[in-house]
Protein backbone atom coordinates (compact mmCIF):
# COMPACT_ATOMS: atom_id res chain seq x y z
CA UNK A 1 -36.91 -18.52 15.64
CA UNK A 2 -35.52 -21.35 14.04
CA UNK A 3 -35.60 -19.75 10.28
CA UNK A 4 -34.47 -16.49 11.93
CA UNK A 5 -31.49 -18.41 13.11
CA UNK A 6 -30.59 -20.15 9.52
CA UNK A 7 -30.40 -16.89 7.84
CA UNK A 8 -28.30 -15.63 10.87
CA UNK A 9 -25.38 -13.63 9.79
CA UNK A 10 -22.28 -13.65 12.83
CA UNK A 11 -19.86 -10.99 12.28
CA UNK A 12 -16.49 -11.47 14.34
CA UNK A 13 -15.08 -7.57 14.61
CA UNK A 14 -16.77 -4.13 14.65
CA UNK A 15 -14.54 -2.12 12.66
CA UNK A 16 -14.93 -0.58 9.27
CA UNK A 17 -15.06 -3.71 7.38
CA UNK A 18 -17.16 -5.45 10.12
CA UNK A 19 -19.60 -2.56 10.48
CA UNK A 20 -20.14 -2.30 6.64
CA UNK A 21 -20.99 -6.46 6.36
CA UNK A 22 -23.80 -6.19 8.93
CA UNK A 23 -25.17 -2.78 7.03
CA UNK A 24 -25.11 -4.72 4.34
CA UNK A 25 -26.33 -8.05 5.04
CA UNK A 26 -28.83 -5.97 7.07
CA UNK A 27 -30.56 -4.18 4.24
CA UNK A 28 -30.61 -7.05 2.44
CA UNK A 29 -33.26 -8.85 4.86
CA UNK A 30 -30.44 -10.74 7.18
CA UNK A 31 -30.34 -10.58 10.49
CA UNK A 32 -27.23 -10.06 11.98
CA UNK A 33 -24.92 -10.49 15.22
CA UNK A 34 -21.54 -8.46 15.40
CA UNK A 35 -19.23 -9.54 18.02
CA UNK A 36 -16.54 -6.91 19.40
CA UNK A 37 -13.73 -8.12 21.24
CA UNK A 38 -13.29 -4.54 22.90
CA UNK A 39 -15.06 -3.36 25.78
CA UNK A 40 -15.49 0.31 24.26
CA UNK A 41 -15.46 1.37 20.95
CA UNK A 42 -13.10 4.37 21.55
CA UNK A 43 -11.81 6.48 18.99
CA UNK A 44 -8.39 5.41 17.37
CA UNK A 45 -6.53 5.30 14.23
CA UNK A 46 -6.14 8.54 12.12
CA UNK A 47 -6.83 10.07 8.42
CA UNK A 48 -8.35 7.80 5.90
CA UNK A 49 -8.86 8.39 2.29
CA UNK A 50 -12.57 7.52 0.81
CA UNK A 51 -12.56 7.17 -3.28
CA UNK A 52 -15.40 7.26 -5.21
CA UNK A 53 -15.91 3.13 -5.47
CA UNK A 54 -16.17 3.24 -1.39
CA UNK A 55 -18.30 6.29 -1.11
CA UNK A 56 -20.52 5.43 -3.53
CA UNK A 57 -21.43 2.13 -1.29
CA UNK A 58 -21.70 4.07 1.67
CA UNK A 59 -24.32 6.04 0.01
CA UNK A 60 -26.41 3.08 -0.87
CA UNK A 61 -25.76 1.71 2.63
CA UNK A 62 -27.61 5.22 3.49
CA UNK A 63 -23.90 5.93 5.69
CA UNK A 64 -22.69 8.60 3.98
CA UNK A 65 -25.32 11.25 4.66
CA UNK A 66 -24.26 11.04 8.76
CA UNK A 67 -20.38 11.28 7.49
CA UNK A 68 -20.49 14.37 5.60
CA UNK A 69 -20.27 17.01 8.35
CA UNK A 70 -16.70 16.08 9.90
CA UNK A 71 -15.39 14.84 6.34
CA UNK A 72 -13.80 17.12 3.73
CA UNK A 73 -14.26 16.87 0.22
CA UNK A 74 -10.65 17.98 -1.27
CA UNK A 75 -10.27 19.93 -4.55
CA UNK A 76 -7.85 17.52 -5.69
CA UNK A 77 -4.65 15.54 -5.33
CA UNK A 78 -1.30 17.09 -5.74
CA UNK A 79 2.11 15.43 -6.04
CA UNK A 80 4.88 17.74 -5.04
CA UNK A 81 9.11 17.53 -4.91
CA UNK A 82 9.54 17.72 -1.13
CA UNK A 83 12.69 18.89 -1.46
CA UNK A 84 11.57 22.22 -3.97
CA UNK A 85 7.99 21.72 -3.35
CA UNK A 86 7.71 22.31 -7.18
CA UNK A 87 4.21 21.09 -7.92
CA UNK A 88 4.76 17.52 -10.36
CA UNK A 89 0.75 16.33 -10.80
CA UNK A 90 -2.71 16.64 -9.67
CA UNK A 91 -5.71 15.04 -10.20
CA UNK A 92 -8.61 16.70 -10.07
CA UNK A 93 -11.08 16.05 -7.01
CA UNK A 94 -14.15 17.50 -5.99
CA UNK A 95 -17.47 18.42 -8.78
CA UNK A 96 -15.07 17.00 -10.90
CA UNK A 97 -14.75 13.58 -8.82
CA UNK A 98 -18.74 13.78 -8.50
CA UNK A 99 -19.32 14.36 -12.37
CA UNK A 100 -16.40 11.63 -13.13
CA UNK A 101 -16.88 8.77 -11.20
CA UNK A 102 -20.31 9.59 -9.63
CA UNK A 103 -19.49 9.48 -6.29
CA UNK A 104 -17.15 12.26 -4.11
CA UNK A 105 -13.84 11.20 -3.20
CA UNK A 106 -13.89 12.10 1.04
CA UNK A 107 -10.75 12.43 3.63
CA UNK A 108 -12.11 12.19 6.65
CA UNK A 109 -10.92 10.53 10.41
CA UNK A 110 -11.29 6.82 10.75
CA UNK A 111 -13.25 7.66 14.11
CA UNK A 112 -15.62 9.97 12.21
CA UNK A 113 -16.32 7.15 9.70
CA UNK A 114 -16.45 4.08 12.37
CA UNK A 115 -18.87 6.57 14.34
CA UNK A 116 -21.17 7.02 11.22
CA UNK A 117 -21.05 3.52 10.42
CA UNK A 118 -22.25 2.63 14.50
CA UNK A 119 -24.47 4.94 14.28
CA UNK A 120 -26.34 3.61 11.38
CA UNK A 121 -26.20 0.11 12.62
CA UNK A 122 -27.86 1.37 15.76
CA UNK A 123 -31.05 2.06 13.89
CA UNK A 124 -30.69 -1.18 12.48
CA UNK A 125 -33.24 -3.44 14.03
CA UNK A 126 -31.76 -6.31 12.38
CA UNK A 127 -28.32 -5.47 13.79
CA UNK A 128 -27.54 -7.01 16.97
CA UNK A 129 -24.16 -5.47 18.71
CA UNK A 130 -22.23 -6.60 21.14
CA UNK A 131 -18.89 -5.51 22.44
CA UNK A 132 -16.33 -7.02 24.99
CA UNK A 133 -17.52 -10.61 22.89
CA UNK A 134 -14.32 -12.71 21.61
CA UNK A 135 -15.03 -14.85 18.98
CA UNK A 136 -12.71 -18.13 19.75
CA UNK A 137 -13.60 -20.75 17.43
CA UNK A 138 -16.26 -21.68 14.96
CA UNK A 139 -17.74 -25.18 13.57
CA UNK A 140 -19.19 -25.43 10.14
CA UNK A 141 -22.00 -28.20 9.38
CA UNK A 142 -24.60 -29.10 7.06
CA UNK A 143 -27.07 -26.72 8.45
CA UNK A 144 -24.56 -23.79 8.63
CA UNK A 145 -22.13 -23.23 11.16
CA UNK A 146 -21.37 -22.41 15.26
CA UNK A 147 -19.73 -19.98 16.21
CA UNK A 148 -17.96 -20.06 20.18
CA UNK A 149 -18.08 -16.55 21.57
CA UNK A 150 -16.50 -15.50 25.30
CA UNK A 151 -18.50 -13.15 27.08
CA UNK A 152 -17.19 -12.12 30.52
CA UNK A 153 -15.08 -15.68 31.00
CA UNK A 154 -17.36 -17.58 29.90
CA UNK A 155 -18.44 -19.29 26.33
CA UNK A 156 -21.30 -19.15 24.74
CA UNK A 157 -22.34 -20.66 21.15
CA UNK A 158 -24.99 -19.13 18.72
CA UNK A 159 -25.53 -20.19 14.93
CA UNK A 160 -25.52 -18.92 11.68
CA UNK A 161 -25.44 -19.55 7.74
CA UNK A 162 -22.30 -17.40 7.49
CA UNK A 163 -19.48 -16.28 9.80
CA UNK A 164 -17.45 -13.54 8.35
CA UNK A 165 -14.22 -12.96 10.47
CA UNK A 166 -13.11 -9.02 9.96
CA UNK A 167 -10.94 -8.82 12.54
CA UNK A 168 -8.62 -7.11 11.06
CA UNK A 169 -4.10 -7.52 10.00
CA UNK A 170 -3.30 -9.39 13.02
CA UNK A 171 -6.17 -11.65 12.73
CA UNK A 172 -7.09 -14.72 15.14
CA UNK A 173 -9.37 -16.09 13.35
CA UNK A 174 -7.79 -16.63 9.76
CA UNK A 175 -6.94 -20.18 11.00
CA UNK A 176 -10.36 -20.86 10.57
CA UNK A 177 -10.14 -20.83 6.45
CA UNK A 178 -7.04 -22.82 6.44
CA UNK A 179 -2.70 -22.41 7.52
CA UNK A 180 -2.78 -18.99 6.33
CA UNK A 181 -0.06 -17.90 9.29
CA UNK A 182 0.37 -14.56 10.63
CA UNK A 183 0.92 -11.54 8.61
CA UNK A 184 3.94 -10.20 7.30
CA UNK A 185 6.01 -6.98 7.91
CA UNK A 186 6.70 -5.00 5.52
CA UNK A 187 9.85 -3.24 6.15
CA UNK A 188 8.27 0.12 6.37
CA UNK A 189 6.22 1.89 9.04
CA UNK A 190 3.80 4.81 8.82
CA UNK A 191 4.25 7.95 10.84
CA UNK A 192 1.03 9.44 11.55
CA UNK A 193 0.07 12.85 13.68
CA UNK A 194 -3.10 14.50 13.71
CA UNK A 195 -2.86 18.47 14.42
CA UNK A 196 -5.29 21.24 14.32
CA UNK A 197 -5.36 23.60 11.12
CA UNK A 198 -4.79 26.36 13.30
CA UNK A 199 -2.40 25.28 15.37
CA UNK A 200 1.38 26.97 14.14
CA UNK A 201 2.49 23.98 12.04
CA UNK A 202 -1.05 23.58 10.45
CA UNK A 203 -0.77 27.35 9.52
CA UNK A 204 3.17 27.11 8.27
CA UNK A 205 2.16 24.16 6.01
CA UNK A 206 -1.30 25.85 4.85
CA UNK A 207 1.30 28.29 3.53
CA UNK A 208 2.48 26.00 0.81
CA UNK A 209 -0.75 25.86 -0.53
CA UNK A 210 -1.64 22.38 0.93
CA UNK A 211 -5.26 23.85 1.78
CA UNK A 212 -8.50 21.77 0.57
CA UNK A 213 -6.34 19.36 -1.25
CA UNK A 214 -4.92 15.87 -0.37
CA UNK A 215 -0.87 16.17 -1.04
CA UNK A 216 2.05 13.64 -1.29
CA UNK A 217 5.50 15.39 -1.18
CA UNK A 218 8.04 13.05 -2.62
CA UNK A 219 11.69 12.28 -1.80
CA UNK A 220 14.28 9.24 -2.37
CA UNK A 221 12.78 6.67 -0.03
CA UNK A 222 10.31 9.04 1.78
CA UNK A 223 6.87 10.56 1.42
CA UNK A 224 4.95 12.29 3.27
CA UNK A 225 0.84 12.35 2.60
CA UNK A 226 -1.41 15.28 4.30
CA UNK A 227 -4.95 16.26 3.76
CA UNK A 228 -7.86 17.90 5.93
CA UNK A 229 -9.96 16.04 7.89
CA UNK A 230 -12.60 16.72 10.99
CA UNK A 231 -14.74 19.39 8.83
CA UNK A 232 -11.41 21.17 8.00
CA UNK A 233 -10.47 21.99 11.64
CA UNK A 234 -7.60 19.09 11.77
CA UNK A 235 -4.86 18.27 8.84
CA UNK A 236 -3.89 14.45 8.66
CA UNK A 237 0.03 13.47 8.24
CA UNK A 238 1.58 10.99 7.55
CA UNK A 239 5.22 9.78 6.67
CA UNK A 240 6.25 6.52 5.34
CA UNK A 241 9.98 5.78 6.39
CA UNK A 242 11.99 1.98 6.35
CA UNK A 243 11.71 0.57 9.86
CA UNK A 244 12.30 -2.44 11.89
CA UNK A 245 9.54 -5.07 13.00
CA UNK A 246 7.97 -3.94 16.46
CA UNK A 247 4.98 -4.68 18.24
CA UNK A 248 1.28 -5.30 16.65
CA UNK A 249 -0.19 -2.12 17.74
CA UNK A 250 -1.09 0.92 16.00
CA UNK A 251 -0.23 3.44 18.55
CA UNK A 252 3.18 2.71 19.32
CA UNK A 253 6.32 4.83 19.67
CA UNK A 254 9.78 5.23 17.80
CA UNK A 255 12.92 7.19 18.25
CA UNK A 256 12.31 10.17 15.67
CA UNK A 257 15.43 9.91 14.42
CA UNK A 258 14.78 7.88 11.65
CA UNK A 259 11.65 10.16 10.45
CA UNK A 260 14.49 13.28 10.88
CA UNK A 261 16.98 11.01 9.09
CA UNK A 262 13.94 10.22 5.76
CA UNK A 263 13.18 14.40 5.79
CA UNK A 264 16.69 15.57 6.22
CA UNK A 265 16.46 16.64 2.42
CA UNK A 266 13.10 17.97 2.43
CA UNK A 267 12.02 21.61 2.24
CA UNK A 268 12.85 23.16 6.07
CA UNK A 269 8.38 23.38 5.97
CA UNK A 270 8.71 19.69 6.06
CA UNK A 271 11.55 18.65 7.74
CA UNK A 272 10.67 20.93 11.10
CA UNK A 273 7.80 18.53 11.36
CA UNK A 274 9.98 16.19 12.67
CA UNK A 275 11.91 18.13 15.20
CA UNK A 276 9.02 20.10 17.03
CA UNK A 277 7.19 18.69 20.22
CA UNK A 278 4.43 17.20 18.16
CA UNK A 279 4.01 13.22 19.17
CA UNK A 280 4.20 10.95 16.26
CA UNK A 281 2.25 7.36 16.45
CA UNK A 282 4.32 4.76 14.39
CA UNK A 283 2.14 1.66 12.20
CA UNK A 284 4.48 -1.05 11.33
CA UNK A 285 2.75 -1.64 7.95
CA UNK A 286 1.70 -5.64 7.63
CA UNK A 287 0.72 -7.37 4.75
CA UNK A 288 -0.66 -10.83 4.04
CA UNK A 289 0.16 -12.99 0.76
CA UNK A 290 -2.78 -13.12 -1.53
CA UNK A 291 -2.28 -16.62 -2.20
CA UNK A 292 -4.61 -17.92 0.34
CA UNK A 293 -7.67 -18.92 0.41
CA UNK A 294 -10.26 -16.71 1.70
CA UNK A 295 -13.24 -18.74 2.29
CA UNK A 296 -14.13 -21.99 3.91
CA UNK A 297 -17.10 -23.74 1.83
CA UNK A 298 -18.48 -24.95 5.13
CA UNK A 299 -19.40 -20.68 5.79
CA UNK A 300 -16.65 -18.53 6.93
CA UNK A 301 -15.06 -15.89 5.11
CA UNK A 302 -12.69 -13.23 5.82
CA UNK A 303 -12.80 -9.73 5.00
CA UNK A 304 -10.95 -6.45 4.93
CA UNK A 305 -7.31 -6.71 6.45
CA UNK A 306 -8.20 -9.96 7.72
CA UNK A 307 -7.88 -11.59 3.97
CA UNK A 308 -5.63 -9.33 1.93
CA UNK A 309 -3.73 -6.97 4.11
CA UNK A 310 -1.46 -4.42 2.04
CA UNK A 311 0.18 -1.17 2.16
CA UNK A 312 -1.37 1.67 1.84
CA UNK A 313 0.28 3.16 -1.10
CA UNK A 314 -2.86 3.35 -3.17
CA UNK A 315 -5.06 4.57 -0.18
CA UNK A 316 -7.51 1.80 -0.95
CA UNK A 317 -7.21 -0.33 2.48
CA UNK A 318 -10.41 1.17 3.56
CA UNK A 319 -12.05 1.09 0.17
CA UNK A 320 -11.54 -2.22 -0.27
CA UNK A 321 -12.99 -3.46 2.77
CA UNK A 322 -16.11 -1.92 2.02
CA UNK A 323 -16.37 -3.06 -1.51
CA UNK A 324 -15.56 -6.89 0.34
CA UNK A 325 -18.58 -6.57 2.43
CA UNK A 326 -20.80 -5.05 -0.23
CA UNK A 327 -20.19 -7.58 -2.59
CA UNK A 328 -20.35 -10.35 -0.38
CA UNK A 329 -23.65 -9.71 0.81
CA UNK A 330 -24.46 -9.70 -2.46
CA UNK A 331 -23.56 -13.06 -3.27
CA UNK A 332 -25.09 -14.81 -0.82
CA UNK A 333 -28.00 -13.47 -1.25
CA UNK A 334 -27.83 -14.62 -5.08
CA UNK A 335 -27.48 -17.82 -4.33
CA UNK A 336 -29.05 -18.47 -0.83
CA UNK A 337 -29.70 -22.29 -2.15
CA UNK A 338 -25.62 -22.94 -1.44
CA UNK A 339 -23.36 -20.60 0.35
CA UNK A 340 -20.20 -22.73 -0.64
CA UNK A 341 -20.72 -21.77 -4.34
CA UNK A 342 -21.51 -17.99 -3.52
CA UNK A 343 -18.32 -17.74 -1.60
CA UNK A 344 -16.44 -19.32 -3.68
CA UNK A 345 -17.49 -17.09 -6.82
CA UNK A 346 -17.15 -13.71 -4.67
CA UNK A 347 -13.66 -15.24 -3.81
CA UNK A 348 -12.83 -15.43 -7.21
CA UNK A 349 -13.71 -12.44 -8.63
CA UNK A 350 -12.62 -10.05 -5.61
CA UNK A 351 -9.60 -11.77 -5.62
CA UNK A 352 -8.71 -10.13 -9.60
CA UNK A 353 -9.62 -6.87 -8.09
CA UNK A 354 -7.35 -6.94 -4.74
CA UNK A 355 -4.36 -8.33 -6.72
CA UNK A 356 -4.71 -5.16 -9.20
CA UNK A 357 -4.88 -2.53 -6.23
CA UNK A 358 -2.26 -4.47 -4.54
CA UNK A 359 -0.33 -4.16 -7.99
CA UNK A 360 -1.11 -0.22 -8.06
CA UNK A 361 0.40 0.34 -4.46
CA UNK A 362 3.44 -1.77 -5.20
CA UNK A 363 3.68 0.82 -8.56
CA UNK A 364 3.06 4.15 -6.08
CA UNK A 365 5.47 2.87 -3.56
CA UNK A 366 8.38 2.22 -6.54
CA UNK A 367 7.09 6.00 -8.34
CA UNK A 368 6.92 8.00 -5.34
CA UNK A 369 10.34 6.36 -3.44
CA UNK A 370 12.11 6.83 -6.36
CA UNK A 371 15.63 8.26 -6.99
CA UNK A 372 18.06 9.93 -9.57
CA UNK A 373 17.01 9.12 -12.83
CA UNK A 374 13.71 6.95 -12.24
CA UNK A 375 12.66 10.38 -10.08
CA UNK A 376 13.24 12.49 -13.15
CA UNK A 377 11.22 9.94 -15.61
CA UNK A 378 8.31 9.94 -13.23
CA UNK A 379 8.18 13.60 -12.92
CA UNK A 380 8.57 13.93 -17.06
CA UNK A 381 6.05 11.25 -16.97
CA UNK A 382 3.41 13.26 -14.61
CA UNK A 383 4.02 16.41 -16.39
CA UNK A 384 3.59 15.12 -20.20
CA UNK A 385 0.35 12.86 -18.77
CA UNK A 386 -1.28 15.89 -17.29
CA UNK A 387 -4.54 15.99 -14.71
CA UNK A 388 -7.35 14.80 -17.38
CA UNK A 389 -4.72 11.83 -18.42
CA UNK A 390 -3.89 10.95 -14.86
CA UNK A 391 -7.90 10.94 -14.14
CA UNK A 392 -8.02 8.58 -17.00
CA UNK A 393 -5.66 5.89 -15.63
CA UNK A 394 -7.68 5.89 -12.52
CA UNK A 395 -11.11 5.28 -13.81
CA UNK A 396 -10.93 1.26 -13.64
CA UNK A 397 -10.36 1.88 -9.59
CA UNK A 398 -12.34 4.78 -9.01
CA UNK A 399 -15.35 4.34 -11.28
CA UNK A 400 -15.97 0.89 -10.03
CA UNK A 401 -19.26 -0.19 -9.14
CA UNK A 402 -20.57 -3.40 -7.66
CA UNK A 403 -22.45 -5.94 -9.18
CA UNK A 404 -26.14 -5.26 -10.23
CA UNK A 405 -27.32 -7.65 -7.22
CA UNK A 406 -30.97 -7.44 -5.86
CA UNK A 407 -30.67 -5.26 -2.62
């Protein structure tokens, strides 16, 4: 019991990036203890995007066979004009993902994936779950560290080697690693709305050709992102518009006005999104600096949203939680004689990766808002580049793999 408990592994969060780090510290020989501050895992969120260098960990994880049925694998990715819908890019998805970048590239819901992930972890024997558990405080020491968990009012403490916090943008626990504060808001919000394919505004936008493909419309300050998920039977939207701070939730409500205001000069398809009785959830999108630290040498780490929180503008918030809890699995198992040094060398090489993505989002967000003459460079740009070129520029995010480490 006592070497069981030394090689513990306490997870603070069950969501996608806390699910994936006890999957794979699991596999790896680890046993593990996940600790959900919710009584139910019910579904929520909407649409996510899954690139190759997420899916392809997934797959080793042994996830991704129990995900296929209710995700889609799209053709491709189309950039359109939402104003004349005139087609302006694609990049080319599907076999030619797979033969690419060796993995598929998968929309599917973020319920469908956080139910693939739980069920996996369920057949985990290693994998110890339990929900309506708040993780208040933890206390690092020479032989690893103690974590203070409340269960129904009252506290309990177990130990571990490791306590990775994944509990997500508006983290408790980030305290733990150091003053990082609270995270940031952006000045935009997200504007998201699941509807059935068949239903009459899944059928008037399957009429632009939207089908089997994930596809940003672009306008001055606006875009709009859709793409099938649920097997095909459901179409994900969402609209990123300016907004005002509001509350830390991601189900909360705004006056559509300002969506109607964004897609006033969009194609009539688009813009009658806004006006019929359809309810639209609204995300303030939160970000965290990346100049903090991540790790505590004593044996905590953060993960996912809870370390390096950005926009979504490269669809890579998902992704790179996963590749954070594949990788740092890894590295502690590489160096099992001193967590402190195999945190500290995961922190530093993840942390070249996040700042790129974060650069590439920052990039989107500038391309796809653009106006007036920068809108008519990026379109000559996207036209003159072409699909195989634009695949090209996307191999150093896509066609990443993690380090060779011993499973």
């Amino acid at each position: 019991m006592a070497e069981a408990r030394s090689r513990q592994i306490i997870i603070a969060g069950a969501g996608i990036a806390g699910l994936t780090a006890a999957l794979a510290f699991a596999v790896r020989g680890y046993p593990v203890r996940v600790f959900e501050r919710a009584q139910r895992l019910d579904e929520v969120g909407a649409g996510l995007q899954l690139s190759p260098n997420a899916t392809r960990i997934l797959d080793r994880l042994g996830v991704l066979p129990g995900l296929r049925h209710a995700a889609v694998r799209p053709d491709a990715v189309v950039m359109r004009d939402a104003s004349s819908l005139a087609e302006l890019g694609r990049v080319q998805l599907g076999a030619a993902a797979e033969w690419r970048w060796k993995a598929p590239y998968l929309t599917a819901h973020r319920a469908d994936l956080q139910g693939a992930l739980l069920a996996h972890v369920g057949r985990e024997p290693g994998i110890q779950l339990t929900t309506g558990a708040t993780v208040r405080d933890a206390t690092p020491h020479p032989l690893g560290v103690t974590v203070s968990v409340e269960i129904a009012g009252r506290i309990e403490q177990t130990a571990g080697m490791l306590l990775v916090v994944a509990d997500g943008v508006w983290s408790d626990l980030r305290r733990l690693v150091g003053d990082r504060g609270k995270s940031r808001f952006a000045g935009q919000v997200a504007w998201r709305r699941t509807i059935r394919a068949e239903s009459p505004a899944g059928r008037s936008l399957a009429q632009l050709g939207i089908g089997g493909v994930v596809t940003a419309f672009l306008a001055p300050g606006f875009h709009l992102i859709t793409y099938p998920v649920r097997g095909g039977a459901a179409l994900n939207l969402v609209a990123f518009t300016r907004g005002t701070s509001m509350s830390e939730t991601w189900s909360g409500t705004m006056d559509t006005k300002v969506l109607k205001t964004a897609m006033r000069r969009t194609a009539p398809a688009l813009s009658k999104l806004a006006d019929d009785d359809g309810e639209w959830m609204v995300w303030p999108l939160h970000t965290m600096p990346l100049g903090g630290s991540w790790t505590a040498p004593g044996g905590i780490a953060l993960i996912g949203d809870a370390a390096h929180a950005m926009t979504p503008y490269a669809a890579q918030g998902a992704a790179m939680a996963i590749e954070d809890a594949e990788t740092l699995a890894g590295h502690v198992l590489a160096r099992p004689d001193s967590v402190a040094d195999a945190l500290a060398t995961w922190e530093r090489e993840r942390r070249r990766r996040i700042e790129r993505v974060a650069r590439r989002g920052r990039l989107n967000r500038m391309a796809w808002h653009a106006a007036g003459p920068v809108a008519a460079t990026r379109n000559l740009f996207l036209r003159m580049r072409g699909p195989e070129k634009l695949a090209t520029g996307l191999d150093w995010l896509y066609g990443w793999k993690p380090p060779a480490l011993k499973l």
